[in-house]
N, C-alpha and C. Protein backbone atom coordinates (compact mmCIF):
# COMPACT_ATOMS: atom_id res chain seq x y z
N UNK A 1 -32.20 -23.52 -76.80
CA UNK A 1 -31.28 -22.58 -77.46
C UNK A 1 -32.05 -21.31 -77.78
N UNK A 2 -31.33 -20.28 -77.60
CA UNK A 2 -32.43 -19.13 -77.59
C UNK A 2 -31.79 -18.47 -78.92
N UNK A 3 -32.10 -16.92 -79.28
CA UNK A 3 -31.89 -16.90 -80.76
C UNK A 3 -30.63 -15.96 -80.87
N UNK A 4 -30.26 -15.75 -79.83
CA UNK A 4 -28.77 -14.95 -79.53
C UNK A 4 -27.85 -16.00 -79.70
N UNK A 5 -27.92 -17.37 -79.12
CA UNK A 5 -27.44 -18.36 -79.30
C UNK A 5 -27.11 -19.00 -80.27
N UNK A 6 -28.57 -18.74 -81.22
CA UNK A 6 -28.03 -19.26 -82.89
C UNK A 6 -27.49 -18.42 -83.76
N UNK A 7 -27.63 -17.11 -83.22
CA UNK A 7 -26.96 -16.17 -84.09
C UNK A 7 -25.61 -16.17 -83.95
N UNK A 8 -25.07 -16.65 -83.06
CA UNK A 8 -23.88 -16.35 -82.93
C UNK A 8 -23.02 -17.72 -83.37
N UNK A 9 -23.84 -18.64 -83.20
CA UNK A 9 -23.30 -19.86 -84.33
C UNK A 9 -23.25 -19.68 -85.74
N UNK A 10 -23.82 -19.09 -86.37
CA UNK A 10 -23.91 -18.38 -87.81
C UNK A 10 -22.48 -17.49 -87.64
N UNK A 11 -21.73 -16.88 -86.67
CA UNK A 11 -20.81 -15.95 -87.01
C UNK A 11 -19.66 -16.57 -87.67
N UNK A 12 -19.16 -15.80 -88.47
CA UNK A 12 -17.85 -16.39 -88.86
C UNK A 12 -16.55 -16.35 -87.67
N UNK A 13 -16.79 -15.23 -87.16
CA UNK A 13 -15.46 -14.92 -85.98
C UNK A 13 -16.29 -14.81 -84.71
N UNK A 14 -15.64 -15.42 -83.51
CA UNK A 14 -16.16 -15.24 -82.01
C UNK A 14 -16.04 -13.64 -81.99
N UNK A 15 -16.67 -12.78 -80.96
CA UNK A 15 -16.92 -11.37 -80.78
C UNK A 15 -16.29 -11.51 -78.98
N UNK A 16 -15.83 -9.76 -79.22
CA UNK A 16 -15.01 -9.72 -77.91
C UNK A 16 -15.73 -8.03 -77.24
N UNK A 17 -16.35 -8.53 -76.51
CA UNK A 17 -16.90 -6.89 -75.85
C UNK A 17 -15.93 -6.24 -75.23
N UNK A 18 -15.69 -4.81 -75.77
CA UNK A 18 -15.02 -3.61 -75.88
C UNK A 18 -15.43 -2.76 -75.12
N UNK A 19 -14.93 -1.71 -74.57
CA UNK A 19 -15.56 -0.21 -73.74
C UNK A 19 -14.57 0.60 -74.34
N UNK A 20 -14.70 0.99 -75.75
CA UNK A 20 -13.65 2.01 -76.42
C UNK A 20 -14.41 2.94 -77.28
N UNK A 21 -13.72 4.48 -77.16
CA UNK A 21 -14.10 5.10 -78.00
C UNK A 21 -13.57 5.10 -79.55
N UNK A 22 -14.36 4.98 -80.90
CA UNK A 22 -14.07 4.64 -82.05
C UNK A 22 -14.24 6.10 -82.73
N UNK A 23 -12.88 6.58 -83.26
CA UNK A 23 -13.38 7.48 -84.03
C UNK A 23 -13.70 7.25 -85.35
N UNK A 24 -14.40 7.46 -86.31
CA UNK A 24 -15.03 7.05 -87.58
C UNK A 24 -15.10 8.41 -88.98
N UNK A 25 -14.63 8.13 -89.85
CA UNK A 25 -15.42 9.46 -90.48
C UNK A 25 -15.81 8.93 -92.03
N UNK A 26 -16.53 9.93 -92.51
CA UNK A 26 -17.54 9.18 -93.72
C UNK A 26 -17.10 10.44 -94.54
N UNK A 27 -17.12 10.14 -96.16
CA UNK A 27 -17.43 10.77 -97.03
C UNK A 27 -18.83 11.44 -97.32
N UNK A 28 -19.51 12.45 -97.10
CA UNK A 28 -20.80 12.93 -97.27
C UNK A 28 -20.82 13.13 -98.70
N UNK A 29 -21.98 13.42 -99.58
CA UNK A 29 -22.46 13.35 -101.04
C UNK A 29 -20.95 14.20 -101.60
N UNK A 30 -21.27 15.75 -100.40
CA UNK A 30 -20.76 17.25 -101.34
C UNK A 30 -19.09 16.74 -101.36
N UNK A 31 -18.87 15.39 -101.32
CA UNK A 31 -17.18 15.27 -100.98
C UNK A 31 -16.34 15.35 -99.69
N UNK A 32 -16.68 16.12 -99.01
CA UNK A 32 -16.69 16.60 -97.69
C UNK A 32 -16.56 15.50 -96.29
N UNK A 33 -15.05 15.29 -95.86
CA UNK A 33 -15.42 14.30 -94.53
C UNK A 33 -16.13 14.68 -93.54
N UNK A 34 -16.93 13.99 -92.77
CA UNK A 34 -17.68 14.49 -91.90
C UNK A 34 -16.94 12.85 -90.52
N UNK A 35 -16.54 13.79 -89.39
CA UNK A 35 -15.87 12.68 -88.77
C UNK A 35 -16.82 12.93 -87.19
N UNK A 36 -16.61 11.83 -86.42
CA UNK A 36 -17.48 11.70 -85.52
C UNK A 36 -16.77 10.50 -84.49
N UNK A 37 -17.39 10.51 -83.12
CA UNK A 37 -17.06 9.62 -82.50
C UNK A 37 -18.19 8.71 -82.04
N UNK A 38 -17.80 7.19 -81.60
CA UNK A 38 -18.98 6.19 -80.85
C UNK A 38 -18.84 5.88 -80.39
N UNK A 39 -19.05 4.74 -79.83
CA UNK A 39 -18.45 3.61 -78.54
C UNK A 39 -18.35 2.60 -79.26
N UNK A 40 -17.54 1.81 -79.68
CA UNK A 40 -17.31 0.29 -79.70
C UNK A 40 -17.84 -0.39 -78.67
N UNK A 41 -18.80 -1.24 -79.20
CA UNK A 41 -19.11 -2.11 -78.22
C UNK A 41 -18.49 -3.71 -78.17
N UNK A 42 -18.44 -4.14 -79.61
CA UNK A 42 -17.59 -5.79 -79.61
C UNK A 42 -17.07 -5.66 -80.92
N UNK A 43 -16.01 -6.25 -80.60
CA UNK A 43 -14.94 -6.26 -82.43
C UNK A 43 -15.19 -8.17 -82.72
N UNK A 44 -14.54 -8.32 -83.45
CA UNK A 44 -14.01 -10.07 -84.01
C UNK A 44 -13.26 -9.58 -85.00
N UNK A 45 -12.47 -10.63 -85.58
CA UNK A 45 -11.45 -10.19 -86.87
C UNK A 45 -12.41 -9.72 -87.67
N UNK A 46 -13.18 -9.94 -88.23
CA UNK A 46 -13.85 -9.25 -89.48
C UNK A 46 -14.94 -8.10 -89.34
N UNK A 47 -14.89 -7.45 -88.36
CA UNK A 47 -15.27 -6.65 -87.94
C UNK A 47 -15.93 -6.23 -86.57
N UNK A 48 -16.93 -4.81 -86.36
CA UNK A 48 -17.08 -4.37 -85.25
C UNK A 48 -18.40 -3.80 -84.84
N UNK A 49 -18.80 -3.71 -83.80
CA UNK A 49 -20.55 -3.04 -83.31
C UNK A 49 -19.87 -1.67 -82.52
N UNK A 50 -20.22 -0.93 -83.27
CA UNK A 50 -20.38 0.35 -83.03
C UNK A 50 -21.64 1.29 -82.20
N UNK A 51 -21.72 2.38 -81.11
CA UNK A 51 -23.09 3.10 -80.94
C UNK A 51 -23.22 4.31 -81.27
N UNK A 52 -23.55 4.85 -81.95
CA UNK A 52 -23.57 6.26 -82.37
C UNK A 52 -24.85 7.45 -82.03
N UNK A 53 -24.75 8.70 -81.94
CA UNK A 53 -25.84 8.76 -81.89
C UNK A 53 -26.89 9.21 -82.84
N UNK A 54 -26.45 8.62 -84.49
CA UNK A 54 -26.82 9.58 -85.64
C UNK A 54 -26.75 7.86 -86.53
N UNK A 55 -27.78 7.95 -87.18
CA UNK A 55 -27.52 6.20 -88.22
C UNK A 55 -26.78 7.03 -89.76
N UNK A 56 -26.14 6.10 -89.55
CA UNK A 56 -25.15 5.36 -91.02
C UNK A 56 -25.50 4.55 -92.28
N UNK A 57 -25.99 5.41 -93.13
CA UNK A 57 -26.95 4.05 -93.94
C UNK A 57 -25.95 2.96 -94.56
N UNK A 58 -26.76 2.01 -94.63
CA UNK A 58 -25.77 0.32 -94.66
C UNK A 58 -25.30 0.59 -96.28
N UNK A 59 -23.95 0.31 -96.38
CA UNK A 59 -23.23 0.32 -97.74
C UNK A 59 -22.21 1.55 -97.50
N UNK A 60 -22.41 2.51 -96.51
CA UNK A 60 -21.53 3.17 -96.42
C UNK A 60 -19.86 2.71 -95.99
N UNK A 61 -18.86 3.40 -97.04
CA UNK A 61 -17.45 3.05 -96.18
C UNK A 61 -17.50 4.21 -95.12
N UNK A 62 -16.52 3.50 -94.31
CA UNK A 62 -15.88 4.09 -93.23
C UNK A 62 -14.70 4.52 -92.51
N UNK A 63 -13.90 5.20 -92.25
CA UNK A 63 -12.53 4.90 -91.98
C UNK A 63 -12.49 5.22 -89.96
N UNK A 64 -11.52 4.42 -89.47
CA UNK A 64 -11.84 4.40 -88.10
C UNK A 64 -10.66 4.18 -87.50
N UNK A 65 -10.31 4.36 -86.12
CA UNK A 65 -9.72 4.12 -85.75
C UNK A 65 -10.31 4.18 -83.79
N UNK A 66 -9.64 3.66 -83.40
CA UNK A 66 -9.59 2.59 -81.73
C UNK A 66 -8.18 2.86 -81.10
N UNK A 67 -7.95 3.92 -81.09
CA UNK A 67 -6.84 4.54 -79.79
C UNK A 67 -6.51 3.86 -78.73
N UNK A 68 -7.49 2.98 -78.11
CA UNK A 68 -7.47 2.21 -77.04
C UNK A 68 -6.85 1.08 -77.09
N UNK A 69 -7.06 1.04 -78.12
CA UNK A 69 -6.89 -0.49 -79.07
C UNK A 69 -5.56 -0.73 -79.80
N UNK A 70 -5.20 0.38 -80.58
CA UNK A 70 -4.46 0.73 -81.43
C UNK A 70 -4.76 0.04 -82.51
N UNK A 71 -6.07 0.23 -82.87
CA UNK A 71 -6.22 -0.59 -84.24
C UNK A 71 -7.43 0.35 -85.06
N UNK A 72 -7.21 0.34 -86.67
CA UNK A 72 -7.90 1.26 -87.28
C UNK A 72 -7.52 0.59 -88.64
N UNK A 73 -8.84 1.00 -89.36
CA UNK A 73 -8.36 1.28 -91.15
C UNK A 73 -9.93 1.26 -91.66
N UNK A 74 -10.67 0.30 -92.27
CA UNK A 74 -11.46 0.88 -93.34
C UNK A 74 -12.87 -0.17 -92.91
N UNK A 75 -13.95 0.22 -93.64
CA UNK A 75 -14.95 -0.83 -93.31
C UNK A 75 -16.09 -0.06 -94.04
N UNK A 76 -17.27 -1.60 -93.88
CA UNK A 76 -18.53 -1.04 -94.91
C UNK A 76 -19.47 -1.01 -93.90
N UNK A 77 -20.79 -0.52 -93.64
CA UNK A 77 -21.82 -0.51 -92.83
C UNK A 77 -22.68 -1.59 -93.61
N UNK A 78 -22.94 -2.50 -92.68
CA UNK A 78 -23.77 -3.49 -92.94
C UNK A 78 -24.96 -3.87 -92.15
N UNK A 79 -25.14 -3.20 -91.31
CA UNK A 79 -26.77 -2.79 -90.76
C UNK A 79 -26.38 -1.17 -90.06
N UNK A 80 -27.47 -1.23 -89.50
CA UNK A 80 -27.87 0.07 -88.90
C UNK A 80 -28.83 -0.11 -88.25
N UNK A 81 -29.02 -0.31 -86.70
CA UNK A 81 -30.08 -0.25 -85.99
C UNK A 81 -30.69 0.96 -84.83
N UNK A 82 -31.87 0.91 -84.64
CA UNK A 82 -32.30 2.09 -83.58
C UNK A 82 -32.55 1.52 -82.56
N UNK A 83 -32.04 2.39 -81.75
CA UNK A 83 -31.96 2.11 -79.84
C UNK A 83 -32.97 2.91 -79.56
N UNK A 84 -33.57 3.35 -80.50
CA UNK A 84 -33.99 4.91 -79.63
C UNK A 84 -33.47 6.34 -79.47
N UNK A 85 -32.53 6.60 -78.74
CA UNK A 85 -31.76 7.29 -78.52
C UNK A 85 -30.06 7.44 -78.76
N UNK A 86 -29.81 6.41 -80.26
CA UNK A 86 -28.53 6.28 -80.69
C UNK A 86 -29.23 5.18 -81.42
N UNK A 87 -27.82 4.57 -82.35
CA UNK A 87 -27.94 3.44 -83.38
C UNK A 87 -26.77 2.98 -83.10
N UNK A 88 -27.07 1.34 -83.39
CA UNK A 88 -25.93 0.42 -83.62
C UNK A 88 -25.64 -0.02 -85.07
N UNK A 89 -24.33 0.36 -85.12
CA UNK A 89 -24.21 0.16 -86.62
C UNK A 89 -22.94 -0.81 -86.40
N UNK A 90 -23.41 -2.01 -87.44
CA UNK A 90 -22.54 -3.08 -87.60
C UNK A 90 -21.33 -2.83 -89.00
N UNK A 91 -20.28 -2.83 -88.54
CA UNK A 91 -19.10 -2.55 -89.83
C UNK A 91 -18.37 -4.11 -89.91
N UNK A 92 -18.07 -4.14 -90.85
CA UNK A 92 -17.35 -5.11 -91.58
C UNK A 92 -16.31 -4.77 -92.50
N UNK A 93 -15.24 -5.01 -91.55
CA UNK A 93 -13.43 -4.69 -92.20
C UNK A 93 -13.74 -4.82 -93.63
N UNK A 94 -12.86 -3.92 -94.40
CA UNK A 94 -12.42 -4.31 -95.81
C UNK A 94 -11.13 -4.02 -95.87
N UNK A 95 -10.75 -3.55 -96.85
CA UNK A 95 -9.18 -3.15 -97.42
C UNK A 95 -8.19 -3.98 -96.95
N UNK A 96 -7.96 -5.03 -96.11
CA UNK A 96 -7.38 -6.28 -95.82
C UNK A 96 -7.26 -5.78 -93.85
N UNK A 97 -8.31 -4.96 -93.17
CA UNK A 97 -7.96 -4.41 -92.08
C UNK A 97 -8.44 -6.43 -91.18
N UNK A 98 -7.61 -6.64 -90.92
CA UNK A 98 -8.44 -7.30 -89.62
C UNK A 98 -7.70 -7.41 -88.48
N UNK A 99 -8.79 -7.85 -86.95
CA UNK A 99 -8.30 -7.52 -85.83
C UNK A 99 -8.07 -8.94 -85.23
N UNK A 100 -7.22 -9.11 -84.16
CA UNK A 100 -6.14 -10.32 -84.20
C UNK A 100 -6.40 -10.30 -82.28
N UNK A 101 -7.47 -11.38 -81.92
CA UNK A 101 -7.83 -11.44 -80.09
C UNK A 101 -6.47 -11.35 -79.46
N UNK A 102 -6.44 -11.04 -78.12
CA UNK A 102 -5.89 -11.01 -77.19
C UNK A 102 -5.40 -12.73 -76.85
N UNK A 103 -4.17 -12.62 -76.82
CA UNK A 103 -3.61 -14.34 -76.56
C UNK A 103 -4.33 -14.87 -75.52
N UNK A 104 -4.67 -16.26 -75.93
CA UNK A 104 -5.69 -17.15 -74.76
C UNK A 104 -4.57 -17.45 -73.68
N UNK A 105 -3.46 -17.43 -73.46
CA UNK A 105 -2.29 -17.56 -72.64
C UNK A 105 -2.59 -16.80 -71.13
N UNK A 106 -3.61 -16.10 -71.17
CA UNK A 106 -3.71 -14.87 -70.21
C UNK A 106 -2.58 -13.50 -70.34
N UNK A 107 -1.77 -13.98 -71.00
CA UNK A 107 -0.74 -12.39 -70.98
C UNK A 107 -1.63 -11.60 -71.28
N UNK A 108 -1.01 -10.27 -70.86
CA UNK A 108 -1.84 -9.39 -71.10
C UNK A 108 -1.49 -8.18 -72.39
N UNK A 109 -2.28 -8.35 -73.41
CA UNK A 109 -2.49 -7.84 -74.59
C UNK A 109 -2.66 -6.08 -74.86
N UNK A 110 -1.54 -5.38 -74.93
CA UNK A 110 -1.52 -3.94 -74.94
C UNK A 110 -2.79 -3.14 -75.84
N UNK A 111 -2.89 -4.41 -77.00
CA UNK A 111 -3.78 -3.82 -77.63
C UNK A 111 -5.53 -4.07 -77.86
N UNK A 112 -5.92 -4.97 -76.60
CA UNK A 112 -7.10 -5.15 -76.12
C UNK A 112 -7.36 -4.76 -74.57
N UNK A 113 -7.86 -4.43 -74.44
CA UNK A 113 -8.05 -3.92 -72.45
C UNK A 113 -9.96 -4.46 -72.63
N UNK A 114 -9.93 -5.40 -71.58
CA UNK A 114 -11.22 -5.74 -71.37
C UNK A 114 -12.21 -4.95 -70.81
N UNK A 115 -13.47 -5.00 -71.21
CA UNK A 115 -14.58 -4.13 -70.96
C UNK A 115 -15.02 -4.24 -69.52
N UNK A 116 -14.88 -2.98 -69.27
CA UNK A 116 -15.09 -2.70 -67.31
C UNK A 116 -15.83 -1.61 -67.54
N UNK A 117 -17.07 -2.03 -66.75
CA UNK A 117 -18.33 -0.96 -66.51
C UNK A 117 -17.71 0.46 -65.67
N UNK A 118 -17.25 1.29 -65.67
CA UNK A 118 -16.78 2.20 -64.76
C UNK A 118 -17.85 3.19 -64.66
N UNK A 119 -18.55 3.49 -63.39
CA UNK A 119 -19.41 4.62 -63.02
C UNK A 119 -18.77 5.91 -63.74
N UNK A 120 -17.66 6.36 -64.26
CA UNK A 120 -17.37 7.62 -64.91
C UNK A 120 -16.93 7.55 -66.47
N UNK A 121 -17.45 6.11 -67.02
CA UNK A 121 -17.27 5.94 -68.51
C UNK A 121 -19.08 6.56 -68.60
N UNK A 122 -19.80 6.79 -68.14
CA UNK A 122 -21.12 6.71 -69.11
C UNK A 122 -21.47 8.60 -69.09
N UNK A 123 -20.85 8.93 -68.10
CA UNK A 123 -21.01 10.60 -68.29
C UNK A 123 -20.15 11.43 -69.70
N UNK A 124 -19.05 10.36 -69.80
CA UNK A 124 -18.25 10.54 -71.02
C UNK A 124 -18.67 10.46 -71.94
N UNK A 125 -19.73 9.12 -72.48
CA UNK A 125 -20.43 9.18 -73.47
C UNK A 125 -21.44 9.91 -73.73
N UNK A 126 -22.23 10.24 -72.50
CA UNK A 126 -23.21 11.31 -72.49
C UNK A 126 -22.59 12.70 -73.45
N UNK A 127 -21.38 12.73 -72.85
CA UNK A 127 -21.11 14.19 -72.95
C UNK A 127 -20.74 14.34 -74.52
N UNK A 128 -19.94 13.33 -75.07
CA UNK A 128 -19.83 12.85 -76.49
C UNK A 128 -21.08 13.19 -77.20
N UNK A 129 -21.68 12.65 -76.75
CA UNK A 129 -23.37 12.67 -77.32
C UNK A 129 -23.65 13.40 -78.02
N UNK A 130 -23.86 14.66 -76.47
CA UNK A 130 -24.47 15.89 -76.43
C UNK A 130 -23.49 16.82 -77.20
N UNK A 131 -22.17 16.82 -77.31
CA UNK A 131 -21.51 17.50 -78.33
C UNK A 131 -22.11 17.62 -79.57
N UNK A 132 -21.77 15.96 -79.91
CA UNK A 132 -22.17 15.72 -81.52
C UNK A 132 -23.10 16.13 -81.70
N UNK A 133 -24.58 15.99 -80.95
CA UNK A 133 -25.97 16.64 -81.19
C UNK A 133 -25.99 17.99 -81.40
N UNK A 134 -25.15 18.32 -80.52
CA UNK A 134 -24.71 20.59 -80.91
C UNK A 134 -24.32 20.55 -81.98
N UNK A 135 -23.19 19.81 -82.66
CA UNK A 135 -22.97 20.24 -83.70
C UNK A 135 -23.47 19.81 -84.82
N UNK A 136 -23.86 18.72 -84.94
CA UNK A 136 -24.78 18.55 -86.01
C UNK A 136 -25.86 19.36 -85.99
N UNK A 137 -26.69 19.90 -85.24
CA UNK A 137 -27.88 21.27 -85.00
C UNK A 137 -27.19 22.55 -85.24
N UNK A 138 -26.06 22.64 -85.02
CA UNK A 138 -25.27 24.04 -85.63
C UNK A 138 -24.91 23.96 -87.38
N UNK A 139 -24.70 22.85 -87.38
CA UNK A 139 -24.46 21.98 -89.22
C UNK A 139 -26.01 22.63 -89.81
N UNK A 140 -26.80 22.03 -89.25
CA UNK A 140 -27.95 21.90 -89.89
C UNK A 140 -28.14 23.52 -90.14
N UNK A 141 -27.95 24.12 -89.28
CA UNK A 141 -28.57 25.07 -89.00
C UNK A 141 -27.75 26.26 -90.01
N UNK A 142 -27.02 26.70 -89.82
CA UNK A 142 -25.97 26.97 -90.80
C UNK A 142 -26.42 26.39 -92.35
N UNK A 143 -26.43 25.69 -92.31
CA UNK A 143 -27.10 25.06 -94.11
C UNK A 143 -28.41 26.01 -93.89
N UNK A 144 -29.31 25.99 -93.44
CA UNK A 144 -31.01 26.64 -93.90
C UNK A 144 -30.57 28.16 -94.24
């Protein structure tokens, strides 16, 4: 048994890998929403793995929403990890939001679409990226 294996016996809800964009936005100190987009990478009812390219410190709420999905409402950051070149930040539903799998029946579920590698999803995220990075460097920059 390897340790991906036991971790995922520890979960409370099975996880379902996603290829959706999540929009998210946070309360900053000055009051001020500051909203942003990521990739969803896997949901379960009680929450979701997010990639961003900016970390979220853990305890933060969140409000979100999954267009793809049609599913959205509230959540806390409960890790925050580095890729390197983006972070995975783990959220965990609150406010009574939870998400409800795709019927094991095979019908097909309007509000889950299964994760398909497409050669023209990763230039999208690139380009996401590189936005957010402009504007957060125009943010910054503007403040000095």
């Amino acid at each position: 048994m390897d340790v991906e294996d036991s971790a995922q016996e520890k979960r409370r809800h099975p996880r379902q890998e996603v290829d959706a964009i999540i929009r998210a936005s946070v309360e900053e100190l000055d009051g001020t929403d500051r909203s942003f987009d990521g990739a969803c990478v896997n949901i379960s009812e009680g929450g979701l793995l997010m990639q961003t390219p900016t970390p979220i410190p853990m305890g933060t709420p969140i409000q979100f929403h999954i267009q793809k999905m049609r599913f959205g409402g509230r959540g806390l950051v409960r890790h925050c990890g580095d890729s390197g070149n983006s972070y995975f930040i783990g959220l965990e539903f609150t406010g009574g939001a939870r998400w409800t799998p795709a019927p094991a029946s095979g019908a097909v579920d309007s509000r889950v679409l299964p994760a398909v590698k497409s050669p023209s999803a990763e230039p999208v995220v690139l380009l996401v990226t590189f936005v957010l990075v402009v504007m957060i460097l125009v943010f910054i920059t503007a403040q000095a």
